[in-house]
C-alpha atoms as a PDB file:
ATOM      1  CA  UNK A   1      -6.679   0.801 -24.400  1.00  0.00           C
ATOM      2  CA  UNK A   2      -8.725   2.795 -21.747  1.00  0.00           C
ATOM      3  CA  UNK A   3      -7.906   5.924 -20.081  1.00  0.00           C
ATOM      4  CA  UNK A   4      -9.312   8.719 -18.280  1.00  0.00           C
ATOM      5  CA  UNK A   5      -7.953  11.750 -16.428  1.00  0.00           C
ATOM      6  CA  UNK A   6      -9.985  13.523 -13.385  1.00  0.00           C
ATOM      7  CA  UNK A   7      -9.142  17.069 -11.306  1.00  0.00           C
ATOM      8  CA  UNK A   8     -11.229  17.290  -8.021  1.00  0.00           C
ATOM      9  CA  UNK A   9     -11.412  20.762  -6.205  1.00  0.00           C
ATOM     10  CA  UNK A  10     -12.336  19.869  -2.337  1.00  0.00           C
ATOM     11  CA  UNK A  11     -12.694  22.669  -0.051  1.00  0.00           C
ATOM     12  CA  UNK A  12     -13.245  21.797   4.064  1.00  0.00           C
ATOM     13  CA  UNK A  13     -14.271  22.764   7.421  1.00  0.00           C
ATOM     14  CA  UNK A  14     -12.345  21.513  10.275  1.00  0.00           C
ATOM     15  CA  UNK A  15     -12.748  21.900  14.105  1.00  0.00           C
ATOM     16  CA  UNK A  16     -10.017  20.649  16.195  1.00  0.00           C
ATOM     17  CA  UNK A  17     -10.030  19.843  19.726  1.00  0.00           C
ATOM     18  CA  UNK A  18      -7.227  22.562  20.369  1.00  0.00           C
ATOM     19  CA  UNK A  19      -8.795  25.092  18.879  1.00  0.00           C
ATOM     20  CA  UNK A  20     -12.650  26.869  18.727  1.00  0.00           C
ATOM     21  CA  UNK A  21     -11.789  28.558  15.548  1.00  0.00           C
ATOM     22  CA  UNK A  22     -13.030  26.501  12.083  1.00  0.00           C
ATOM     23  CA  UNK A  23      -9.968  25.544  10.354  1.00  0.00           C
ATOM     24  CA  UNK A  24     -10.896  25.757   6.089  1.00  0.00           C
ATOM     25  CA  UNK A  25      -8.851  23.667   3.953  1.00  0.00           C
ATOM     26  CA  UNK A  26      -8.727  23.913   0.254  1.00  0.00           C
ATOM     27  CA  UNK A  27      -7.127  21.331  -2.191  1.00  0.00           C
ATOM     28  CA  UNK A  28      -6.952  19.736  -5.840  1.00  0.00           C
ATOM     29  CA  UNK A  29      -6.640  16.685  -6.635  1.00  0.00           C
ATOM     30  CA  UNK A  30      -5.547  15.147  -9.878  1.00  0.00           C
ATOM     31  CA  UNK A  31      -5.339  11.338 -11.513  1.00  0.00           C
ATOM     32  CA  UNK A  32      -4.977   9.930 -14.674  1.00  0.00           C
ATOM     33  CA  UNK A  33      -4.609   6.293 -15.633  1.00  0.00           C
ATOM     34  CA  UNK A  34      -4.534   3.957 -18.918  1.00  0.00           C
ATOM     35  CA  UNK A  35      -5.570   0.253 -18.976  1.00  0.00           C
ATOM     36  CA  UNK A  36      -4.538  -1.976 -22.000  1.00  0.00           C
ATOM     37  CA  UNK A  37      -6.761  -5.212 -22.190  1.00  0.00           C
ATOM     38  CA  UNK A  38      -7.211  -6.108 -18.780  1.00  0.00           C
ATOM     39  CA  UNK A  39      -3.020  -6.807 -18.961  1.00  0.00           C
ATOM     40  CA  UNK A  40      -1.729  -4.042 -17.542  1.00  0.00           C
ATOM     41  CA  UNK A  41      -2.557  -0.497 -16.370  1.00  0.00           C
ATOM     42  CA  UNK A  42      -0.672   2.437 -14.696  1.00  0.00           C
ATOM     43  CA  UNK A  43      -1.214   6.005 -13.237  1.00  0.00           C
ATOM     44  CA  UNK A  44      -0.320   9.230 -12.129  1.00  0.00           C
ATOM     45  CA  UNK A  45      -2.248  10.805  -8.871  1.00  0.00           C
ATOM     46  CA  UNK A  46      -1.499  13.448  -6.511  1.00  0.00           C
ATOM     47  CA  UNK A  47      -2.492  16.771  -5.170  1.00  0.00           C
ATOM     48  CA  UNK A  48      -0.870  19.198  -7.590  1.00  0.00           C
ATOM     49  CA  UNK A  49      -0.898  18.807 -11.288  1.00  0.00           C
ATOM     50  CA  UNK A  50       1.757  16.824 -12.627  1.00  0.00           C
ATOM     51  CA  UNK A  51       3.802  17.142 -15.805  1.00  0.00           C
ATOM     52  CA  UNK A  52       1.425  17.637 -18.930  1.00  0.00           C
ATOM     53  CA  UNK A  53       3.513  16.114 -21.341  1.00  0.00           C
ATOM     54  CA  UNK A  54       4.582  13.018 -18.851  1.00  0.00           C
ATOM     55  CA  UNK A  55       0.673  12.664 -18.260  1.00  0.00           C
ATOM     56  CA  UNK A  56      -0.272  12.863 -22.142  1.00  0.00           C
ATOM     57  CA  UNK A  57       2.562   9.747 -23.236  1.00  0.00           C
ATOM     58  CA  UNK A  58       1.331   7.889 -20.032  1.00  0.00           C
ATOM     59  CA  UNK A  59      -0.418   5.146 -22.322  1.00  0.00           C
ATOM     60  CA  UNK A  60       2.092   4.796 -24.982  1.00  0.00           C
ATOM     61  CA  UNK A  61       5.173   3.985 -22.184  1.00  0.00           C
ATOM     62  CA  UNK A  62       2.775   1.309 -20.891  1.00  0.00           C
ATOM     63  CA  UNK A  63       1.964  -0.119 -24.147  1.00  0.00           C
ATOM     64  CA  UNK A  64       5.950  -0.003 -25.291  1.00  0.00           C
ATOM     65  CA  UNK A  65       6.849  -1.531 -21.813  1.00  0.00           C
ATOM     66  CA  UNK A  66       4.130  -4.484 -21.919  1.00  0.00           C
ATOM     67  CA  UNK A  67       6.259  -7.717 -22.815  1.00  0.00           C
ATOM     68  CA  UNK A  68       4.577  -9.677 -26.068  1.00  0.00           C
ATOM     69  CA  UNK A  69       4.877 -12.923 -24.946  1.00  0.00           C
ATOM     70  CA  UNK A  70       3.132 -14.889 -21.983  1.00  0.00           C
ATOM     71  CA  UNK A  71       4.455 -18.007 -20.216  1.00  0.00           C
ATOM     72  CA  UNK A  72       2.785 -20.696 -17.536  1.00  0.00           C
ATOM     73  CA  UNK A  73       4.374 -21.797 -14.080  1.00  0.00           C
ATOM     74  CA  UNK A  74       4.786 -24.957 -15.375  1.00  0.00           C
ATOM     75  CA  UNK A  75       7.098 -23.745 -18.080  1.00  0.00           C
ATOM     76  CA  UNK A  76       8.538 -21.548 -15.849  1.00  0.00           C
ATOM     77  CA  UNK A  77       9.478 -24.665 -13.631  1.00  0.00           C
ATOM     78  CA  UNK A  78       8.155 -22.449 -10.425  1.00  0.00           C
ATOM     79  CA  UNK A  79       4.425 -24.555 -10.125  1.00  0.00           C
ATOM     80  CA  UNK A  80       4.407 -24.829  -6.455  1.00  0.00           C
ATOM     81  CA  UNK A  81       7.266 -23.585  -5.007  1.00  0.00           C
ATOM     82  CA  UNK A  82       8.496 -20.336  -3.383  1.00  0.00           C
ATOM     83  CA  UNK A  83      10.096 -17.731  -5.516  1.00  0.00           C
ATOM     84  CA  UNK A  84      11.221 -14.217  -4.785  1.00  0.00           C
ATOM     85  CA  UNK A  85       8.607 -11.643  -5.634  1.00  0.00           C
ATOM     86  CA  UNK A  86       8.762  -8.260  -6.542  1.00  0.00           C
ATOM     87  CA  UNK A  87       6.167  -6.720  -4.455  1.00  0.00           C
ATOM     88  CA  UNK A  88       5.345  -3.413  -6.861  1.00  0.00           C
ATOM     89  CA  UNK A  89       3.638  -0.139  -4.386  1.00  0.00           C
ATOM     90  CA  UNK A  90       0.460  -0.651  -5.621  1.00  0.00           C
ATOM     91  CA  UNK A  91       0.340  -4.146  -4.313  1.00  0.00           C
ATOM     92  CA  UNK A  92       2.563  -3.077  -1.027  1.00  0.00           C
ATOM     93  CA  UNK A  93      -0.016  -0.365  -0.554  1.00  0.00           C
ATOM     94  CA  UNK A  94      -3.019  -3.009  -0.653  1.00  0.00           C
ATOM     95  CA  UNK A  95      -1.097  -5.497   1.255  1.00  0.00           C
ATOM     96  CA  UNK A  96      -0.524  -2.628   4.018  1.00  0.00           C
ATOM     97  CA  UNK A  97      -3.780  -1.362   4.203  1.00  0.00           C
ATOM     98  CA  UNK A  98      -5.892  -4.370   3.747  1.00  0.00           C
ATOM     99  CA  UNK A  99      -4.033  -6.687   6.372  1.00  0.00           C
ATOM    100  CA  UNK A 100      -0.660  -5.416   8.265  1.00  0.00           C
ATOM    101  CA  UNK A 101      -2.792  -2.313   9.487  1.00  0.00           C
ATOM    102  CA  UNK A 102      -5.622  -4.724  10.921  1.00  0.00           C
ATOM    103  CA  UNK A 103      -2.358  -5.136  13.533  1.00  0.00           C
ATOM    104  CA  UNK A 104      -1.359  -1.293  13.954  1.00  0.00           C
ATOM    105  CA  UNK A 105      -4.771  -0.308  15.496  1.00  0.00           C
ATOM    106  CA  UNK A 106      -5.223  -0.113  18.942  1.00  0.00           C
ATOM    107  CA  UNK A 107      -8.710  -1.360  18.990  1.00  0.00           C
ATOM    108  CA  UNK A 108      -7.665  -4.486  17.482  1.00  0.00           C
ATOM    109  CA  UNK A 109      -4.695  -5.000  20.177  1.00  0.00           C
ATOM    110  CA  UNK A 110      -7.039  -4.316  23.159  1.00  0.00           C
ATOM    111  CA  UNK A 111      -9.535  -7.266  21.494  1.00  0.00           C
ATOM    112  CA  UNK A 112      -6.340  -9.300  21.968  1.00  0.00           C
ATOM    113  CA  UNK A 113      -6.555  -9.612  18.113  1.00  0.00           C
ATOM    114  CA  UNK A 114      -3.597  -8.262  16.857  1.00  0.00           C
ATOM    115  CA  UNK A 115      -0.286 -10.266  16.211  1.00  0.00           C
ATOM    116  CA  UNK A 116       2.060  -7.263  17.599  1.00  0.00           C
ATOM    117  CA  UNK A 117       3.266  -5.978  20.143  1.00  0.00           C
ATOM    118  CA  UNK A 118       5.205  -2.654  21.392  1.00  0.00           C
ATOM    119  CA  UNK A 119       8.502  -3.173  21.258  1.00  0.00           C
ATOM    120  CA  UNK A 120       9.207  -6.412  19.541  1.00  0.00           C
ATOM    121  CA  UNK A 121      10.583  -7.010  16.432  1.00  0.00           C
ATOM    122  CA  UNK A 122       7.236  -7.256  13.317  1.00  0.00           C
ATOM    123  CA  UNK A 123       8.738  -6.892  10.159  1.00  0.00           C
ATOM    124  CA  UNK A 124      12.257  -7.194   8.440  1.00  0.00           C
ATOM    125  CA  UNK A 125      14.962  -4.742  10.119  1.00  0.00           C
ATOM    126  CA  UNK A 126      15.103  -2.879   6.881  1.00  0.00           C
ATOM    127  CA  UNK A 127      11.219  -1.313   7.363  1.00  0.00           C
ATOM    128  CA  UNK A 128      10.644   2.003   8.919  1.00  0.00           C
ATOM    129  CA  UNK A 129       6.925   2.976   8.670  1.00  0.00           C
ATOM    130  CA  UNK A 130       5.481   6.460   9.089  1.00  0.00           C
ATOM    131  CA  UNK A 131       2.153   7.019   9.729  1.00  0.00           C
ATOM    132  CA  UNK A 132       1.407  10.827   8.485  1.00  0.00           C
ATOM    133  CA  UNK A 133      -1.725  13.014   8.304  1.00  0.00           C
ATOM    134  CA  UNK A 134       0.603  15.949   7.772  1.00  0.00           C
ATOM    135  CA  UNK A 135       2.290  15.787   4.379  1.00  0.00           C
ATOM    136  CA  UNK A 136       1.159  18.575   2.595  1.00  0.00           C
ATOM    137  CA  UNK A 137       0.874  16.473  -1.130  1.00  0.00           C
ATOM    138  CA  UNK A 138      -0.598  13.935   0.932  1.00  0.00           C
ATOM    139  CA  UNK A 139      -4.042  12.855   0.337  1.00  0.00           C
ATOM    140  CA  UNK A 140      -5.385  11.266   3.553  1.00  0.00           C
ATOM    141  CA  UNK A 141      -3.760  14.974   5.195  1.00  0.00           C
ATOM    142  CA  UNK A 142      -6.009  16.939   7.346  1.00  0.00           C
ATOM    143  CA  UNK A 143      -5.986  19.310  10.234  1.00  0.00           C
ATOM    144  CA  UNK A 144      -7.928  17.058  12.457  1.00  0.00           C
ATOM    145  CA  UNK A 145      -8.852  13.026  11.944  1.00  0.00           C
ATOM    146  CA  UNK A 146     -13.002  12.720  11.871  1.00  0.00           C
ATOM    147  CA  UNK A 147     -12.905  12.845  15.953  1.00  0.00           C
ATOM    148  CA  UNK A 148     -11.020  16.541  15.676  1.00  0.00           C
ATOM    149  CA  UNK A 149      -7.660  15.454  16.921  1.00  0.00           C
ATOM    150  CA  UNK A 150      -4.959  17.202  15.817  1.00  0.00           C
ATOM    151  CA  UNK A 151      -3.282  15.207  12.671  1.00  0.00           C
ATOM    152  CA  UNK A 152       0.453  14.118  13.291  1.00  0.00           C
ATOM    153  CA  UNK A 153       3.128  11.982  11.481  1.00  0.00           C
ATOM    154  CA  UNK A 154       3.518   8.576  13.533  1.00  0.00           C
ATOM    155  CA  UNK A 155       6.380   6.614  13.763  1.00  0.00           C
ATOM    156  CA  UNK A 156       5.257   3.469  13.432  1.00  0.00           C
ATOM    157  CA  UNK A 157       7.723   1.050  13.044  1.00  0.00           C
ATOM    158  CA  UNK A 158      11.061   1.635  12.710  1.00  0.00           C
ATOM    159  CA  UNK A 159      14.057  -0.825  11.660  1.00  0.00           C
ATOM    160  CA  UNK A 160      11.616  -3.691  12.244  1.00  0.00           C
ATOM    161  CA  UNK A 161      10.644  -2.755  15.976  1.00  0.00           C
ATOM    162  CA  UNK A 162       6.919  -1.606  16.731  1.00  0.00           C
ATOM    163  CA  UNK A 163       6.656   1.663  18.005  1.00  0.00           C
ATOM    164  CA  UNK A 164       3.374   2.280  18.890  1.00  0.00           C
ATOM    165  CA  UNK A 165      -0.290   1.184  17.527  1.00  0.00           C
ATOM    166  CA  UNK A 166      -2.452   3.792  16.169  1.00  0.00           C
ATOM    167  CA  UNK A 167      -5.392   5.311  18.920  1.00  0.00           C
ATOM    168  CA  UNK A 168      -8.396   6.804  17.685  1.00  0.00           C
ATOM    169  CA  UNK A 169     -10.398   8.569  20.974  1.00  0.00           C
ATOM    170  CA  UNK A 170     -12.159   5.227  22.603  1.00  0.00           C
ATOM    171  CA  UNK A 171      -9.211   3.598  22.013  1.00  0.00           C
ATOM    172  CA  UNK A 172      -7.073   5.937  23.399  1.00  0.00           C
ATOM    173  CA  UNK A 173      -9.026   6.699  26.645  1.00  0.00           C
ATOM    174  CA  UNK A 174      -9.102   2.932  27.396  1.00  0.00           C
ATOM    175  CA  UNK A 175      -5.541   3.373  28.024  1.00  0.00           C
ATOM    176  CA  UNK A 176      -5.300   7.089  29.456  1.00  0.00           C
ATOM    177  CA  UNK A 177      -3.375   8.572  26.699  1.00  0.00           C
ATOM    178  CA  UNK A 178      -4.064  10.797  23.853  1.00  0.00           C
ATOM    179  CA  UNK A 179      -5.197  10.078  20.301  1.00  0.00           C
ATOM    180  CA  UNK A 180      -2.558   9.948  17.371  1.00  0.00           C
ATOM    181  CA  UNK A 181      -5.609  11.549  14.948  1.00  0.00           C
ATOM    182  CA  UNK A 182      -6.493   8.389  13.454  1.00  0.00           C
ATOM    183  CA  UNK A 183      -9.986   8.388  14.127  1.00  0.00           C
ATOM    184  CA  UNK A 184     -11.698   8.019  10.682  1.00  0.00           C
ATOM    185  CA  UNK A 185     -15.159   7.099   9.486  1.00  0.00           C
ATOM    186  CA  UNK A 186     -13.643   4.081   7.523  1.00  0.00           C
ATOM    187  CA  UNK A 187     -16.247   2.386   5.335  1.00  0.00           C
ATOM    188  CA  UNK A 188     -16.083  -2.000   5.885  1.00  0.00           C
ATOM    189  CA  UNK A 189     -17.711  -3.810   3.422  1.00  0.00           C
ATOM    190  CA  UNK A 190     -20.760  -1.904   1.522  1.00  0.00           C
ATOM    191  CA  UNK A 191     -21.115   1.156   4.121  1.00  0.00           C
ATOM    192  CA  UNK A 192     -21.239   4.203   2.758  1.00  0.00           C
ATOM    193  CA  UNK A 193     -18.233   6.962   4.252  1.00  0.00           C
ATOM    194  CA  UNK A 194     -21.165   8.996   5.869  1.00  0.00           C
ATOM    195  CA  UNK A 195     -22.614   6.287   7.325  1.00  0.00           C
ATOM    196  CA  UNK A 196     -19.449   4.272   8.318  1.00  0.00           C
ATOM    197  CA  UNK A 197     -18.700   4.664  12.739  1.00  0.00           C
ATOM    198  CA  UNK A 198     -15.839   5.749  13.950  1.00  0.00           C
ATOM    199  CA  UNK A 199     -12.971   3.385  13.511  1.00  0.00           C
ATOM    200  CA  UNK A 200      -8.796   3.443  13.842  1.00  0.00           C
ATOM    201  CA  UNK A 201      -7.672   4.113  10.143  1.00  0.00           C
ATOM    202  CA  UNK A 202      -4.438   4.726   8.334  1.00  0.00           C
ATOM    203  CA  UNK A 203      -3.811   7.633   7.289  1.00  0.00           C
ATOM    204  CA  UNK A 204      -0.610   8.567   4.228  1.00  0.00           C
ATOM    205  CA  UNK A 205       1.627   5.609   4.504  1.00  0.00           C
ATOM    206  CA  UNK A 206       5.147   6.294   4.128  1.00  0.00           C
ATOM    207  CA  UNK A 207       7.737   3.354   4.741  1.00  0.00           C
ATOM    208  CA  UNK A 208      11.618   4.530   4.306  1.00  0.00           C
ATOM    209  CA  UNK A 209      13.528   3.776   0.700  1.00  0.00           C
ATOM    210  CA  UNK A 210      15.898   1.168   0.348  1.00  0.00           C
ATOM    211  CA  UNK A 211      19.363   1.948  -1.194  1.00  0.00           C
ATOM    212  CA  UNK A 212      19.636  -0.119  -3.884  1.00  0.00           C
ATOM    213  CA  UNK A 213      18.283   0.722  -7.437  1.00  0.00           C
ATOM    214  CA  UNK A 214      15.470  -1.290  -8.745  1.00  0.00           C
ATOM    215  CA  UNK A 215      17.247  -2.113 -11.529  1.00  0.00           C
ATOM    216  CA  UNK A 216      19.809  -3.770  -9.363  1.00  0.00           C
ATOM    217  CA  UNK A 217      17.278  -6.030  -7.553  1.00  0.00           C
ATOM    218  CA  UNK A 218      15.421  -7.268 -10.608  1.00  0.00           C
ATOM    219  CA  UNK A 219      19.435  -8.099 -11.865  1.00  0.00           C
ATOM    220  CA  UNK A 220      19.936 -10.001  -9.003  1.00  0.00           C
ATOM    221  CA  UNK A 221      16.901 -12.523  -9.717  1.00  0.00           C
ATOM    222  CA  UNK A 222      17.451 -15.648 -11.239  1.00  0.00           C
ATOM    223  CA  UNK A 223      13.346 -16.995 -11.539  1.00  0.00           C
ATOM    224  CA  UNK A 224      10.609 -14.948  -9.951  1.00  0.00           C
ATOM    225  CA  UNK A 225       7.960 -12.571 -10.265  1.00  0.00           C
ATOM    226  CA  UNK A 226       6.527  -8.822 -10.164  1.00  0.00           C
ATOM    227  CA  UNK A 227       3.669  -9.172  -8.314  1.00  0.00           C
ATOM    228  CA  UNK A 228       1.458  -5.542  -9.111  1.00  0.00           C
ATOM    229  CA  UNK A 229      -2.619  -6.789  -8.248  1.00  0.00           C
ATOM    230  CA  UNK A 230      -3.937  -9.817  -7.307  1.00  0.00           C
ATOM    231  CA  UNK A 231      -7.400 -10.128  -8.213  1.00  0.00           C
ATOM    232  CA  UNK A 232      -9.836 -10.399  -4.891  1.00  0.00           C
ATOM    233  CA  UNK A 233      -7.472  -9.192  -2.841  1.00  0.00           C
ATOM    234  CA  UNK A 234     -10.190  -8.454  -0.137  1.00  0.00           C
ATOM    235  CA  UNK A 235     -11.022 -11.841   0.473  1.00  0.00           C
ATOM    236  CA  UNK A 236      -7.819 -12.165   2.199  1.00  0.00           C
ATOM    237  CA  UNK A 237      -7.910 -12.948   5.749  1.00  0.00           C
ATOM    238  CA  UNK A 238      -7.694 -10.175   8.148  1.00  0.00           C
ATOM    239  CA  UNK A 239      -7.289 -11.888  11.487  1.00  0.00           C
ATOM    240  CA  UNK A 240      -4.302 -14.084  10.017  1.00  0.00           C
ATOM    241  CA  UNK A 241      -3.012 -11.756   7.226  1.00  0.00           C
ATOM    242  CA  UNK A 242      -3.599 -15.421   5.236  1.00  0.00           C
ATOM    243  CA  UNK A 243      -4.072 -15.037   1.498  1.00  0.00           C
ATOM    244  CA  UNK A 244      -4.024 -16.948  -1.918  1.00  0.00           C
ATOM    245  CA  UNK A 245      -5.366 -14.769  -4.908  1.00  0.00           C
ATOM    246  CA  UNK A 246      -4.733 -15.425  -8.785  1.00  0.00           C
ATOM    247  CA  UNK A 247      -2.253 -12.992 -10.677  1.00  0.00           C
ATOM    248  CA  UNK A 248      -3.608 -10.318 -12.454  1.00  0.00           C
ATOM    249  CA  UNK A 249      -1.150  -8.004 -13.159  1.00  0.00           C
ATOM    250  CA  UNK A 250       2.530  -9.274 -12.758  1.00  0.00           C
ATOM    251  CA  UNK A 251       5.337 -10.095 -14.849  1.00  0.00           C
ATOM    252  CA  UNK A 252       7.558 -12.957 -15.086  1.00  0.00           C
ATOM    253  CA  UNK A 253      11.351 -12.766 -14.671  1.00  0.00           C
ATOM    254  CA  UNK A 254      14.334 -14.827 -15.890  1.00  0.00           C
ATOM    255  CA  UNK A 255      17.646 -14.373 -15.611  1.00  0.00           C
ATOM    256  CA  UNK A 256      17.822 -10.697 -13.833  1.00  0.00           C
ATOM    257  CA  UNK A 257      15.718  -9.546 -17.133  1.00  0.00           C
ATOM    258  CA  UNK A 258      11.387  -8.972 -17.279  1.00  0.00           C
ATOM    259  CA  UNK A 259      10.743 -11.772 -19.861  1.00  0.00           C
ATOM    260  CA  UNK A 260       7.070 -12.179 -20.437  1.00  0.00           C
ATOM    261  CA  UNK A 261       3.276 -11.654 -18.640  1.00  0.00           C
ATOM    262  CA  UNK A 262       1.933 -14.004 -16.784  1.00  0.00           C
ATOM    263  CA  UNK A 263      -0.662 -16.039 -18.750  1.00  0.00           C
ATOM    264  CA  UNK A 264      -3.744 -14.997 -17.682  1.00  0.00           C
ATOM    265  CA  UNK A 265      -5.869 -17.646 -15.130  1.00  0.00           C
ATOM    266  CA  UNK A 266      -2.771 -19.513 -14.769  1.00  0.00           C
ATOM    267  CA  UNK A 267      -0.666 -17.933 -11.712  1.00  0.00           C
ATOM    268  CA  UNK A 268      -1.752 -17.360  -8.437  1.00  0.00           C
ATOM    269  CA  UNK A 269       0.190 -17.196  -5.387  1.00  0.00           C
ATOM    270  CA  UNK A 270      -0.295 -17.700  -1.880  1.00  0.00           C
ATOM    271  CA  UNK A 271       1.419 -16.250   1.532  1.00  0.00           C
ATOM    272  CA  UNK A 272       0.984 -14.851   4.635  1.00  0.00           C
ATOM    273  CA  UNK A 273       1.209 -10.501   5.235  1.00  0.00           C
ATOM    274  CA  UNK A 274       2.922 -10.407   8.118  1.00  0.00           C
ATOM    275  CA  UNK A 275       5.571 -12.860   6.953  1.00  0.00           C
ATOM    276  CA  UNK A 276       5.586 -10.801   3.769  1.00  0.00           C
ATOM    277  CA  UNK A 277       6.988  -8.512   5.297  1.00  0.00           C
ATOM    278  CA  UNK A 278       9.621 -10.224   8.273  1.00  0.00           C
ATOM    279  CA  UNK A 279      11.021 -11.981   4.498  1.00  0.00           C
ATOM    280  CA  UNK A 280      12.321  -9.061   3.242  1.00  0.00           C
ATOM    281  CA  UNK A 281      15.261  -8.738   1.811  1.00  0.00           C
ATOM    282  CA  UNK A 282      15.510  -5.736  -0.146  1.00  0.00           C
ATOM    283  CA  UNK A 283      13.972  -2.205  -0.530  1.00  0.00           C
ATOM    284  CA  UNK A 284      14.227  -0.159  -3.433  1.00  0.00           C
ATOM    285  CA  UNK A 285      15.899   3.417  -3.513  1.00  0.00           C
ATOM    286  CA  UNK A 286      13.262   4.192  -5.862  1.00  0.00           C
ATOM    287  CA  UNK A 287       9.670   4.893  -4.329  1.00  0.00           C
ATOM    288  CA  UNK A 288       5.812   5.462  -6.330  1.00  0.00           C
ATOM    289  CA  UNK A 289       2.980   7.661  -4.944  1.00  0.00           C
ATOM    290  CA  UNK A 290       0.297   5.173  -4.933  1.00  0.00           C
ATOM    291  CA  UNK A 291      -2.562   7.472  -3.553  1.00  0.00           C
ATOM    292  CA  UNK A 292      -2.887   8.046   0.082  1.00  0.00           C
ATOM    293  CA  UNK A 293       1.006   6.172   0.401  1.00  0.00           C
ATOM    294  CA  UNK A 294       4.615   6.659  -0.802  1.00  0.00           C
ATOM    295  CA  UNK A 295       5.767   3.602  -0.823  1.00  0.00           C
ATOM    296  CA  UNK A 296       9.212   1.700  -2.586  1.00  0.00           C
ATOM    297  CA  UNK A 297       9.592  -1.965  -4.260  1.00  0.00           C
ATOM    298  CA  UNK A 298      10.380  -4.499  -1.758  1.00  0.00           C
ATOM    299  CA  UNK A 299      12.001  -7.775  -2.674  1.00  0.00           C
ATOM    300  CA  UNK A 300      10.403 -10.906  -0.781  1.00  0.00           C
ATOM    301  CA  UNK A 301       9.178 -14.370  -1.276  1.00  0.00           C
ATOM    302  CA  UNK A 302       5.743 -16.140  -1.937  1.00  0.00           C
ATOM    303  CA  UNK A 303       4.900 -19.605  -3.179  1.00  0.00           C
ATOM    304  CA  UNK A 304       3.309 -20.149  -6.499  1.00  0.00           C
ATOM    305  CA  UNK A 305       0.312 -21.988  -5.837  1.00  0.00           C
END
């Protein structure tokens, strides 16, 4: 087992475009995570110290809660065909950030690249997405975005219907409105933060709970998965939201109940983010702080390639 805990003190200068006076912000930062052989891992992050004693047993719940036995598709009888998933917020976050967001920015709508459109329906009816530079434990929460607009909370989607897309400056002026603050200097690829340009980035994702427990929608599956990290996630395909990625960290249900792992180099699945997300069917009540998000389970479908 691996672990390692990490405080960060951070202490900033802003300048907004409302305002000629500096605005200082000062926070602290905190994570700590375990890892048991490359099967599992979990964490704690967030921007005020957490429980000691909740932080201290973090690797011994993981251990207790890893299952001892692993099974194969094929003995699942689930080899190549869809199955409802468990999407956990660690994997919801990537999924949201990596692909569905390539579709929320401005820029990419007015390259006639994005898939959606303001005002029609993009996801299931039961998603309502915030974007929000304004929580005050969030971590992607600032005064100003990198361009010195003032930060905001967005409402993104809501109950499946695009809002609005997300306007850094250029993109912003292009259309003669203001910016919603999400003007970042996002890193692509190997660029460095300081070096990266100016580009439309997310800020803290929120997306709205569900109401039903977690417990009830695992209960309520007769053969599927928890799908937690796929490994090479980033080689998905941006433009489509197209993806197909072996299981890394999962588990394998049966009969409402977490049964075993997945055996390692043996699962993979395949889908399509944007469909993701119009399949589903269920949100949990409970939700995770996975870094710069808040995000709940959702319950949808993938095929098991």
């Amino acid at each position: 087992m691996e672990g390692h805990v990490a405080v960060q003190l951070e202490d900033r200068l802003f300048v907004t475009l409302n305002s000629d006076v500096p605005l200082r912000m000062e926070r602290t930062l905190f994570s700590a995570s375990a890892e048991v052989n490359s099967r599992d891992f979990d964490f704690v992050a967030g921007r005020r110290l957490p429980d000691l004693d909740a932080t201290a047993g973090l690797g011994a719940r993981l251990a207790l809660d890893i299952p001892k036995s692993s099974t194969t598709p094929e003995a699942e009888n689930v080899k190549g065909k869809p199955v409802p998933v468990l999407v956990h917020p660690v994997m919801l976050d990537e999924i949201l950030r990596r692909l569905v967001a390539e579709h929320l920015f401005a820029s990419t709508a007015q390259e006639g690249m994005s898939r959606y459109k303001v005002g029609e329906r993009v996801t299931s009816e039961l998603i309502t997405l915030w974007d929000d530079a304004t929580n005050p434990f969030g971590f992607h929460t600032f005064p100003s975005d990198d361009e010195g607009s003032p930060s905001q909370r967005t409402l993104v989607i809501e109950d499946g219907t695009l809002q609005t897309f997300l306007y850094d400056r250029a993109s912003a002026t292009r259309e003669g409105r203001l910016s919603t603050g999400n003007g970042r200097r996002r890193p692509v690829l190997i660029e460095e933060e300081h070096e990266a340009p100016i580009r439309c980035s997310c800020s803290d994702i929120e997306l709205r709970p569900g109401t039903t427990p977690l417990r009830k929608m695992l209960a309520d599956i007769k053969s599927g998965i928890i799908v937690k990290h796929l490994l090479g996630f980033h080689t998905a395909n941006r433009t489509t939201g197209d993806f197909a990625n072996a299981l890394y960290t999962g588990r394998v249900i049966r009969n409402g109940e977490i049964s075993a792992l997945p055996e390692p180099g043996r699962w993979s699945v395949k889908g399509n983010a944007l469909e993701l997300l119009r399949a589903v069917s269920a949100i949990s009540s409970e939700t995770m702080h996975v870094g710069p998000s808040r995000l709940p389970w959702v319950l949808t479908e993938l095929t098991v390639a």
